[in-house]
Protein backbone atom coordinates (compact mmCIF):
# COMPACT_ATOMS: atom_id res chain seq x y z
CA UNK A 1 42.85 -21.28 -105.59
CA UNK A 2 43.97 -24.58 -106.91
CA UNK A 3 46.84 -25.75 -108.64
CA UNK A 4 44.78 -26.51 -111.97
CA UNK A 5 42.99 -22.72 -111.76
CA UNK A 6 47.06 -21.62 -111.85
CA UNK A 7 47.76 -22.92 -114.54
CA UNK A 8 44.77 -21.85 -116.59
CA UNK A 9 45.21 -18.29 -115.47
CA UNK A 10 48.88 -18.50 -116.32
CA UNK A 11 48.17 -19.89 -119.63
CA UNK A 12 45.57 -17.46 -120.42
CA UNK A 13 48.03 -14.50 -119.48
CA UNK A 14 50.89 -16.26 -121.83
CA UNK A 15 48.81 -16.44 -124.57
CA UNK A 16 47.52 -13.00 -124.15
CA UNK A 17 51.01 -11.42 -123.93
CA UNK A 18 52.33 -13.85 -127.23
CA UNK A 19 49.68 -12.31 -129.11
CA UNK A 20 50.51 -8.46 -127.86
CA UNK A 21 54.10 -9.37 -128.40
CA UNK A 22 53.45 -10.39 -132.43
CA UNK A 23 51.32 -6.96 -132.97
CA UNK A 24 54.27 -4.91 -132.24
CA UNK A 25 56.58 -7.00 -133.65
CA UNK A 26 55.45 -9.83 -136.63
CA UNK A 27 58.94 -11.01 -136.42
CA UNK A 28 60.21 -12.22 -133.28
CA UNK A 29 63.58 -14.60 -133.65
CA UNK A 30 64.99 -16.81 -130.61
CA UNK A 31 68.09 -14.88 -130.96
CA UNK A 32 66.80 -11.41 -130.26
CA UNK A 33 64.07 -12.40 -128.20
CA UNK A 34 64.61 -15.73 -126.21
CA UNK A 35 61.83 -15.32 -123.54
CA UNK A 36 59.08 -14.09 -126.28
CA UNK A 37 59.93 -16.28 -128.58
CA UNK A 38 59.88 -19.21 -126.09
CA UNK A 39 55.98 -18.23 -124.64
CA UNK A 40 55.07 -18.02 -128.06
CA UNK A 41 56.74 -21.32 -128.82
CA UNK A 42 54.89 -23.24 -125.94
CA UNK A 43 51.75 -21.38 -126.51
CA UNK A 44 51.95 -21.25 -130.45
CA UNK A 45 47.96 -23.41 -130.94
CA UNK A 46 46.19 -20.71 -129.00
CA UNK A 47 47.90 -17.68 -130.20
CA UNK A 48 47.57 -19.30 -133.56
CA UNK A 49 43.46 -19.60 -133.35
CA UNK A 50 43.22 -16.33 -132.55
CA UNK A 51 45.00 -14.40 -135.03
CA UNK A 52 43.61 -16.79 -137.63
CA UNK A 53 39.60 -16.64 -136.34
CA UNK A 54 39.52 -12.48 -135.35
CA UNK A 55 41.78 -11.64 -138.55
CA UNK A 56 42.51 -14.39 -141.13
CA UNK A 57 46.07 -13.93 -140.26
CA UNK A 58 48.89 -16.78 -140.03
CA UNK A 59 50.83 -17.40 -138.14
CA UNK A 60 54.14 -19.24 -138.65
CA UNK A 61 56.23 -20.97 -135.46
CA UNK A 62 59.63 -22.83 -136.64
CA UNK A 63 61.13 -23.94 -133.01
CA UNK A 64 64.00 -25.54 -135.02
CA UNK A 65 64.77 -22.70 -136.72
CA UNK A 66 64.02 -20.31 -133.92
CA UNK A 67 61.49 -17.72 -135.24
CA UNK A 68 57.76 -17.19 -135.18
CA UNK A 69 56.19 -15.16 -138.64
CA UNK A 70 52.70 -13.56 -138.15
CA UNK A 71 51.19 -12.58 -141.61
CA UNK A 72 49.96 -9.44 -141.52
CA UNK A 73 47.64 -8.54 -144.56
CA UNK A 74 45.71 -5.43 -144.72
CA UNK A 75 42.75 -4.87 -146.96
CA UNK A 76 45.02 -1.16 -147.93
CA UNK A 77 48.51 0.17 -148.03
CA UNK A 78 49.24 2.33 -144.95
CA UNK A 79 52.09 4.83 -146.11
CA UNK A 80 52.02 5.45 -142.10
CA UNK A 81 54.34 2.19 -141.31
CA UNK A 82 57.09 2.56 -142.93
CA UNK A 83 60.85 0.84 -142.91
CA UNK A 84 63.02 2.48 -141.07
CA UNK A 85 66.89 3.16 -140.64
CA UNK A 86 68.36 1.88 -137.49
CA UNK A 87 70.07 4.97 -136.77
CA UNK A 88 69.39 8.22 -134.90
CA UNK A 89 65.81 9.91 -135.74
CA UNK A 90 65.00 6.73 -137.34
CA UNK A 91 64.26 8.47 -140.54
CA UNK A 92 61.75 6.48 -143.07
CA UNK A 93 63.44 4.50 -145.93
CA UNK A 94 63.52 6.85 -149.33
CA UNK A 95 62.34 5.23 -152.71
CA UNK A 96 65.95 4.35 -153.11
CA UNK A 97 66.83 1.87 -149.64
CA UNK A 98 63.38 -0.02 -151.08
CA UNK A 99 64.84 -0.84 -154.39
CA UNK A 100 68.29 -1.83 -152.65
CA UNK A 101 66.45 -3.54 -149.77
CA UNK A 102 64.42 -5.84 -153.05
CA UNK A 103 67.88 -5.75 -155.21
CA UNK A 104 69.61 -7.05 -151.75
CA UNK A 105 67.10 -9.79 -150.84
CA UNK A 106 66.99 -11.22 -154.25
CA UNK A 107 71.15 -11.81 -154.11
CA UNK A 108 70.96 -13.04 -150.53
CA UNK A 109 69.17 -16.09 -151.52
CA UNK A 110 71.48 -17.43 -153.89
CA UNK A 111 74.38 -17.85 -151.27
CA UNK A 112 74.34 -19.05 -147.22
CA UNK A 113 77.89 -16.74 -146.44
CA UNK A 114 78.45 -14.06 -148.20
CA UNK A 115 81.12 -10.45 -147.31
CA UNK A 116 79.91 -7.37 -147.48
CA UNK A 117 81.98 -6.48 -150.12
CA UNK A 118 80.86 -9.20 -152.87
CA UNK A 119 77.88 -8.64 -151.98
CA UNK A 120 77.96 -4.88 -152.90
CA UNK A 121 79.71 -6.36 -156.15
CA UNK A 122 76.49 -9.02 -157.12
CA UNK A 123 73.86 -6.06 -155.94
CA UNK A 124 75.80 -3.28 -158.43
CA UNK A 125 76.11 -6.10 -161.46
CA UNK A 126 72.61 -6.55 -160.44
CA UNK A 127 71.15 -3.00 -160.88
CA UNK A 128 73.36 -2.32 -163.87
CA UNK A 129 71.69 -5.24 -165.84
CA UNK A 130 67.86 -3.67 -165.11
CA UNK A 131 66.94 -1.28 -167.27
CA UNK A 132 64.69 0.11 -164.39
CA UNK A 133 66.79 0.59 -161.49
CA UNK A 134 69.56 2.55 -161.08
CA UNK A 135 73.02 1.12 -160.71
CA UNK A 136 74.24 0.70 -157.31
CA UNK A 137 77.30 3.08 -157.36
CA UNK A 138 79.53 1.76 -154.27
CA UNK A 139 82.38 4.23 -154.35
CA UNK A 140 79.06 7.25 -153.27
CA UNK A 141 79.28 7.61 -150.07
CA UNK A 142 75.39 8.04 -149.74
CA UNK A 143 74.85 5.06 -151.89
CA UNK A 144 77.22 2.74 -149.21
CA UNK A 145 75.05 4.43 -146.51
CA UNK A 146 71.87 3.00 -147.73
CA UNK A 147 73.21 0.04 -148.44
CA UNK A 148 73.76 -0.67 -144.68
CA UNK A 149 70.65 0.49 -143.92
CA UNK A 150 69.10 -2.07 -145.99
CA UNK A 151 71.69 -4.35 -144.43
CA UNK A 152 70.97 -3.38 -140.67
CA UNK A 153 67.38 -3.70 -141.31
CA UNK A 154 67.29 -7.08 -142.35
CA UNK A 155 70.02 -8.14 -139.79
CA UNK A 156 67.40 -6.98 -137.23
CA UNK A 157 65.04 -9.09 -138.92
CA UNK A 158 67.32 -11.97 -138.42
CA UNK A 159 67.90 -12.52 -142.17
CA UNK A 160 71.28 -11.70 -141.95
CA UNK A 161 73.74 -12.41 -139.40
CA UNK A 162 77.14 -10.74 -138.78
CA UNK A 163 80.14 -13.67 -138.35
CA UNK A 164 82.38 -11.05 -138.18
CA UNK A 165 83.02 -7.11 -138.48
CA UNK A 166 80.75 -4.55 -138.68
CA UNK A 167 78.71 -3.31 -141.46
CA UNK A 168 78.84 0.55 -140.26
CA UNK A 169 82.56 0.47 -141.33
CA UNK A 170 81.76 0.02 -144.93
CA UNK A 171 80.11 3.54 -145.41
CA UNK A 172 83.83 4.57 -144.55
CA UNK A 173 85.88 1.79 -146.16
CA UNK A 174 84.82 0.13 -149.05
CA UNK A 175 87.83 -2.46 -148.16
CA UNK A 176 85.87 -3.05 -145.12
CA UNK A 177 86.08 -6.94 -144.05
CA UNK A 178 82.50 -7.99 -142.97
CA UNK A 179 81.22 -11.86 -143.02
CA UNK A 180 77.73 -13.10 -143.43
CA UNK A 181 75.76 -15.42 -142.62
CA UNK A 182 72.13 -15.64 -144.64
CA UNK A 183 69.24 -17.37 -143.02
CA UNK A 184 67.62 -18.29 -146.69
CA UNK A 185 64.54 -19.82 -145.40
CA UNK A 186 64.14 -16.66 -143.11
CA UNK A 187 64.27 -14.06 -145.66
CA UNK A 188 61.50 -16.22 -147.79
CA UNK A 189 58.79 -15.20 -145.18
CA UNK A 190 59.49 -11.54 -145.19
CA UNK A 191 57.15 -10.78 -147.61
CA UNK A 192 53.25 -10.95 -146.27
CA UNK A 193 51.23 -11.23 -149.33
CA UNK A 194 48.90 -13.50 -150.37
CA UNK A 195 50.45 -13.67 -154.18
CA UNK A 196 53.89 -13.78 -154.96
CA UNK A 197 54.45 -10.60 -157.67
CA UNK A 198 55.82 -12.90 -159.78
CA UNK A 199 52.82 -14.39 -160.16
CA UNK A 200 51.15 -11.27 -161.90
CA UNK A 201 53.13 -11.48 -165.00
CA UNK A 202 52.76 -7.99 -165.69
CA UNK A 203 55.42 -6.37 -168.26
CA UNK A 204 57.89 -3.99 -166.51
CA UNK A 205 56.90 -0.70 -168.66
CA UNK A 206 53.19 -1.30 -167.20
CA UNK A 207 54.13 -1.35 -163.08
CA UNK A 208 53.90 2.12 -162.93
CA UNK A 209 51.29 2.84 -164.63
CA UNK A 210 49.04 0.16 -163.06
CA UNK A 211 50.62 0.58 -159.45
CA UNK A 212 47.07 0.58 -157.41
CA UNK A 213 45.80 -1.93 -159.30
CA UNK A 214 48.71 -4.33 -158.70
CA UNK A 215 48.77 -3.91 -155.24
CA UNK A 216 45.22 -5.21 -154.40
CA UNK A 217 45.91 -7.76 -157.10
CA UNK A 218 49.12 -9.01 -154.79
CA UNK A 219 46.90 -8.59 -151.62
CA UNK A 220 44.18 -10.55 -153.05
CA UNK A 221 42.93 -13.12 -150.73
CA UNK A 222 40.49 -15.80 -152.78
CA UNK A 223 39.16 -17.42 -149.52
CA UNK A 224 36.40 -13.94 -149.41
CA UNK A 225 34.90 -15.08 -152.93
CA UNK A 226 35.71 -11.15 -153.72
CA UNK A 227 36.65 -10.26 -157.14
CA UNK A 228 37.06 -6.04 -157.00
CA UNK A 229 37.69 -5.99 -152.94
CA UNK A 230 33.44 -5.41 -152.78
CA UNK A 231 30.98 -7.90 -152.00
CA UNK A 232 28.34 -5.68 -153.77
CA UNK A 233 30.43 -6.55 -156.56
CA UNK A 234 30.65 -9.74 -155.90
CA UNK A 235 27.44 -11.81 -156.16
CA UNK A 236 28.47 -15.27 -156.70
CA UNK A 237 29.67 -14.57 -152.65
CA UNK A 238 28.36 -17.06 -150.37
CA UNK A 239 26.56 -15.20 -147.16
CA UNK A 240 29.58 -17.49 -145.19
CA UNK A 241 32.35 -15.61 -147.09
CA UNK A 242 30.78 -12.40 -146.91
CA UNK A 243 30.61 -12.71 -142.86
CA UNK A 244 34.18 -13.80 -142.65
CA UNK A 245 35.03 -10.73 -144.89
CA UNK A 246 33.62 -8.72 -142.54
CA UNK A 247 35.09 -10.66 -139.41
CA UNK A 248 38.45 -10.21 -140.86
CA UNK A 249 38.41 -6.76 -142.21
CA UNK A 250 36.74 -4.83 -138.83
CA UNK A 251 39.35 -6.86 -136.68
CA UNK A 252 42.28 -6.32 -138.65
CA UNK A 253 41.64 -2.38 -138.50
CA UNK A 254 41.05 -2.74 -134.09
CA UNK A 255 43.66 -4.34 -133.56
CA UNK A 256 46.34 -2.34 -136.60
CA UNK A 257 45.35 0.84 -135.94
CA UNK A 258 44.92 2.95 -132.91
CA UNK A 259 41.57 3.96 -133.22
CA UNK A 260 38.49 2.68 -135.23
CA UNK A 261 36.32 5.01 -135.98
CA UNK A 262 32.90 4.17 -137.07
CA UNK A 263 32.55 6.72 -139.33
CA UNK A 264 35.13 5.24 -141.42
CA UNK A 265 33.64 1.96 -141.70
CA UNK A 266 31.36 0.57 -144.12
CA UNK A 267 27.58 0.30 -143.69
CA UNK A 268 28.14 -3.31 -143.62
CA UNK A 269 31.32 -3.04 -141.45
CA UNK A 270 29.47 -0.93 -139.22
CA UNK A 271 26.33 -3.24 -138.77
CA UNK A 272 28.21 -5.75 -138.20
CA UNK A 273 30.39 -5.00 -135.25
CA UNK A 274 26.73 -3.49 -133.92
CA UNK A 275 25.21 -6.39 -134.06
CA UNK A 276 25.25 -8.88 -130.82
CA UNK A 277 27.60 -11.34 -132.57
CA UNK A 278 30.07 -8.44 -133.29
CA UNK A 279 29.54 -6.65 -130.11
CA UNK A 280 30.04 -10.67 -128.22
CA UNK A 281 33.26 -11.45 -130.53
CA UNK A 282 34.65 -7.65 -129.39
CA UNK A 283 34.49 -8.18 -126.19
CA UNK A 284 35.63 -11.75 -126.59
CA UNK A 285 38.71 -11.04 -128.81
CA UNK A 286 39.62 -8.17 -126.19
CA UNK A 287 39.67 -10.30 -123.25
CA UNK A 288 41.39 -13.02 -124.71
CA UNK A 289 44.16 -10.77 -126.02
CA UNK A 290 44.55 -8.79 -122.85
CA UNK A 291 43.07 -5.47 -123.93
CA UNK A 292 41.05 -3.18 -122.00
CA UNK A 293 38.00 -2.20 -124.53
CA UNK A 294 37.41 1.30 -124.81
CA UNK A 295 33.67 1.76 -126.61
CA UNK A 296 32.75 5.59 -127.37
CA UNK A 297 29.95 7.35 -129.35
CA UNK A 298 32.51 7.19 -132.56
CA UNK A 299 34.65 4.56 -132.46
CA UNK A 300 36.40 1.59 -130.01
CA UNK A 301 39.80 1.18 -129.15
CA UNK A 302 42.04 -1.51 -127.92
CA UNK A 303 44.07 -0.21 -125.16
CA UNK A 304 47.62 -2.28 -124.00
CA UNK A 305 48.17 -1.15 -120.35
CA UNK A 306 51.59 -3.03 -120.49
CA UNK A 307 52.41 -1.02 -123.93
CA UNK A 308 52.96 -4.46 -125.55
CA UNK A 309 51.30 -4.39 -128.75
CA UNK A 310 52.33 -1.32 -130.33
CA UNK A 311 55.99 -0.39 -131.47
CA UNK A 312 55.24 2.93 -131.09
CA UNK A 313 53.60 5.16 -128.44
CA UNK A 314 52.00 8.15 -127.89
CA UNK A 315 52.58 10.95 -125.58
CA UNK A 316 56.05 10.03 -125.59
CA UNK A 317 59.28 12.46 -125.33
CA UNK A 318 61.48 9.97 -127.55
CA UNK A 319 61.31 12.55 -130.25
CA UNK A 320 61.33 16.43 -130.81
CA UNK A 321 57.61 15.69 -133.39
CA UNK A 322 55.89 13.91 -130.97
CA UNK A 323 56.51 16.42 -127.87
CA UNK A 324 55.41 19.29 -130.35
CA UNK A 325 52.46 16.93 -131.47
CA UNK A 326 51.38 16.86 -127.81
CA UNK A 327 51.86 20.54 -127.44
CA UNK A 328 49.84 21.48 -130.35
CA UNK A 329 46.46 19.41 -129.58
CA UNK A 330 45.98 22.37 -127.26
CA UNK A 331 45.85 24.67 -130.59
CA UNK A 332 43.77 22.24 -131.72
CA UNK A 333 40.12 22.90 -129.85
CA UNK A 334 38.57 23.14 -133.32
CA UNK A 335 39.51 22.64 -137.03
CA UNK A 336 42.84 24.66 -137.76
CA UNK A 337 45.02 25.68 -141.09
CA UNK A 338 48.06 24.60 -140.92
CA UNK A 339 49.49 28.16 -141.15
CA UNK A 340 47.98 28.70 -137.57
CA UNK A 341 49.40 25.72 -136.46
CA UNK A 342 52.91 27.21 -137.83
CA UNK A 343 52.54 30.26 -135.45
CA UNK A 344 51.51 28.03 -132.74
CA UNK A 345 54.98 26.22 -133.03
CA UNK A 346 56.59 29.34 -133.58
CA UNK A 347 55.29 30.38 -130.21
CA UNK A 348 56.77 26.64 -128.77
CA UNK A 349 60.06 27.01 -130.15
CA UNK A 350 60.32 30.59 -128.86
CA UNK A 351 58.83 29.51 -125.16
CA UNK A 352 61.30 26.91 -124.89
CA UNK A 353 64.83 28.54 -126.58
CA UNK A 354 66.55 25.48 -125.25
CA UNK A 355 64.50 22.86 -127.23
CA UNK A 356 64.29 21.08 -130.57
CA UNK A 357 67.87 22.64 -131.77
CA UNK A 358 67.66 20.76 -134.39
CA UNK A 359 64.41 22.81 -135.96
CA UNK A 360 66.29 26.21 -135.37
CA UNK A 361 66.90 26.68 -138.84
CA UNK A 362 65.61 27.54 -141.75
CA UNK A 363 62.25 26.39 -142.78
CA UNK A 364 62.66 24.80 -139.12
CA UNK A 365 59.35 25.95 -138.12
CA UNK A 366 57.55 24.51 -140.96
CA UNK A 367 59.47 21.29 -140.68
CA UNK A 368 58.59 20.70 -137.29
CA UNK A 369 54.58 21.44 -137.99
CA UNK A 370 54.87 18.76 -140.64
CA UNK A 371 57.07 16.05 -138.53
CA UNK A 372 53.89 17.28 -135.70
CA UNK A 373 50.83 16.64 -137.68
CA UNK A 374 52.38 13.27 -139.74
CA UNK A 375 52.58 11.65 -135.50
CA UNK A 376 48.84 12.70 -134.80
CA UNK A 377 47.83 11.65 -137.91
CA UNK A 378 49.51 8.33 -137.46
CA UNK A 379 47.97 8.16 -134.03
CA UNK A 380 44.21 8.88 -135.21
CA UNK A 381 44.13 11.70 -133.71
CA UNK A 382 43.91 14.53 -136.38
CA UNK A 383 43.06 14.54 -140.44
CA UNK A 384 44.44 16.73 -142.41
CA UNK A 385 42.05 18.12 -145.57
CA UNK A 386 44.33 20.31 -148.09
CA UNK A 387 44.99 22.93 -145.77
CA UNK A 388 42.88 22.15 -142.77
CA UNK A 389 43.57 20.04 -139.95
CA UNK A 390 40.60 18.58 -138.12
CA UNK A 391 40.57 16.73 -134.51
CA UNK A 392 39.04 13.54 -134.55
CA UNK A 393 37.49 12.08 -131.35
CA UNK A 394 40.42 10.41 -130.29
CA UNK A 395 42.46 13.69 -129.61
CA UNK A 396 39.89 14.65 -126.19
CA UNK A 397 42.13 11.89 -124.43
CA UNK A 398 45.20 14.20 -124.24
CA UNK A 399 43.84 17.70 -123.78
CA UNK A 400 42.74 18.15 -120.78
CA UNK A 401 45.55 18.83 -118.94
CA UNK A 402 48.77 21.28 -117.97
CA UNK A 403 51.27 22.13 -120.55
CA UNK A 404 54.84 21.85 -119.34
CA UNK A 405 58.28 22.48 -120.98
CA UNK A 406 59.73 19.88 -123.37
């Protein structure tokens, strides 16, 4: 092989594991990542092209300042992906670490150093001068405890940066001496939407109200020609808009989600990846991103053999819910209630008296069911309808074979 046929094999690999890398991860910072961040760095063009031609995302590479930003936009909210605390169990943020986490961000731009405790101060005088939000109370315990949460997040994002101390000790201390530093053109690219929520102009006493509605109005992309989020709706559309659209949208889902599932698509959506241009640009956009294309009856699926492009896996023991979600696809041969699902975790907890102590209790059972169904749902896998739980295609991949103790 010669020397030029290297290289082009080695640049072909690089760009397929920058890509991987920024699926998993949309945030990757020299700091915390100096070998990603330098492969996507050198290989930034090509990585670049093909997040913006498959999915109409940007992507954002600042070698200076030592971070790359991919733009994830998706045509809806997935409650599925949540923030969550850096801590044991990695619970998902509650209403209340979002409004600190948006309270938090808003003070962190006005300063480049900051401690922890003045900036507990600005974030209470904050909240106490909004009608809306509850005052940040930093002499509860709980309320210093999802402060840091907020605070650990977005030093993982590389927004903040400890100088000195730790931020754990203020849950403890309130005289706790921690030192900031605020990386203010950093924390501007966290959010990934196309318009600012400023922009909507919408009084405060209506957000509620007219929630749905103002979150495809701050996802709203004009490039599509869409007005309602429909092309049927949408007339004036040029044919060249309404292929992009579709592009966009059926690649965004492949490669976001675990599985894609036909059924759920659109009879545009679905004619479209069926047609030879879709079925080419698959097969293209796989290869070129490293993927090994699964194509079934119902659906595709992007597979990662290196584990790359997902931050979270499935079967994996890192977690009481996903060993029980593993054990219960084998009570789930045909559409269940979730009351027979109960027993059949009963029956797991009993089998194995030495695992999941931490579901032992009351309403432990039930708990654990829930925690259960929430991973296979978030894996494709199952859908739950009121209280019926149904196996979707997907789920065939992990049942044939021999249960064994957690």
């Amino acid at each position: 092989m010669s020397l030029t046929n290297q290289l082009v094999i080695a640049e072909r690999e690089e760009v397929a594991r920058g890509i991987r890398a920024l699926l998993a991860t949309p945030l990757i910072g020299e700091r915390g990542s100096p070998e990603t961040f330098d492969l996507i760095r050198r290989r930034r063009e090509p990585i670049r092209q093909w997040f913006d031609y498959y999915c109409g995302w940007t992507l954002t590479v600042e070698p200076r300042l030592g971070y790359a930003r991919l733009v994830k936009v998706r045509a809806a909210a997935d409650p599925t992906r949540p923030a969550r605390r850096l801590r044991s169990g990695r619970a998902a943020f509650d209403r209340r670490r979002y409004v600190l986490l948006c309270v938090v961000a808003a003070e962190l731009l006005t300063v480049p150093v900051t401690t922890i405790g003045l900036l507990a101060g600005r974030v209470a005088q904050a909240s106490a001068a909004d009608d809306l939000v509850t005052t940040f109370d930093g002499a509860v315990r709980a309320e210093r405890l999802a402060f840091v949460d907020v605070l650990r997040l977005l030093e993982s994002y590389g927004v903040l940066r400890t100088a000195d101390g730790d931020p754990e000790s203020f849950v403890d201390d309130t005289t706790a001496k921690v030192l900031f530093r605020i990386d203010a053109t950093l924390l501007l690219r966290m959010l990934a939407a196309p318009v600012g929520p400023s922009q909507l102009a919408v009084p405060a006493d209506d957000v509620a109200l007219r929630f749905e509605e103002l979150l495809k109005a701050v996802s709203h992309e004009q490039r599509y020609g869409l007005s309602s989020g429909r092309h049927e709706d949408t007339p004036s559309a040029s044919d060249v808009q309404r292929n992009l659209w579709l592009r966009h949208t059926v690649f965004r889902r492949l490669v976001d989600d675990p599985v894609l599932y036909f059924a759920e698509l659109t009879v545009e959506e679905r004619a479209y990846l069926g047609s030879p241009t879709g079925r080419q640009l698959l097969r293209r956009a796989a290869e070129q991103g490293g993927f090994v294309l699964e194509e079934r009856a119902e659906g595709v699926l992007l597979v990662d053999v290196d584990g790359l492009a997902t931050d979270e896996r499935f079967p994996d023991d890192g977690s009481n819910a996903k060993v029980a979600a593993l054990l219960l696809l084998d009570a789930l041969d045909k559409p269940r209630t979730t009351d027979y699902l109960q027993k059949a975790t009963a029956k797991l907890l009993k089998r194995f008296p030495r695992w999941a102590k931490t579901y032992r209790g009351k309403d432990g059972v039930r708990r654990l069911t829930v925690d259960a169904l929430a991973v296979l749902t978030g894996f494709g896998l199952v859908r739950t309808e009121a209280e019926l739980v149904r196996p979707l295609p997907a789920a065939a991949r992990y049942t044939d074979r021999n249960e064994e103790a957690p």
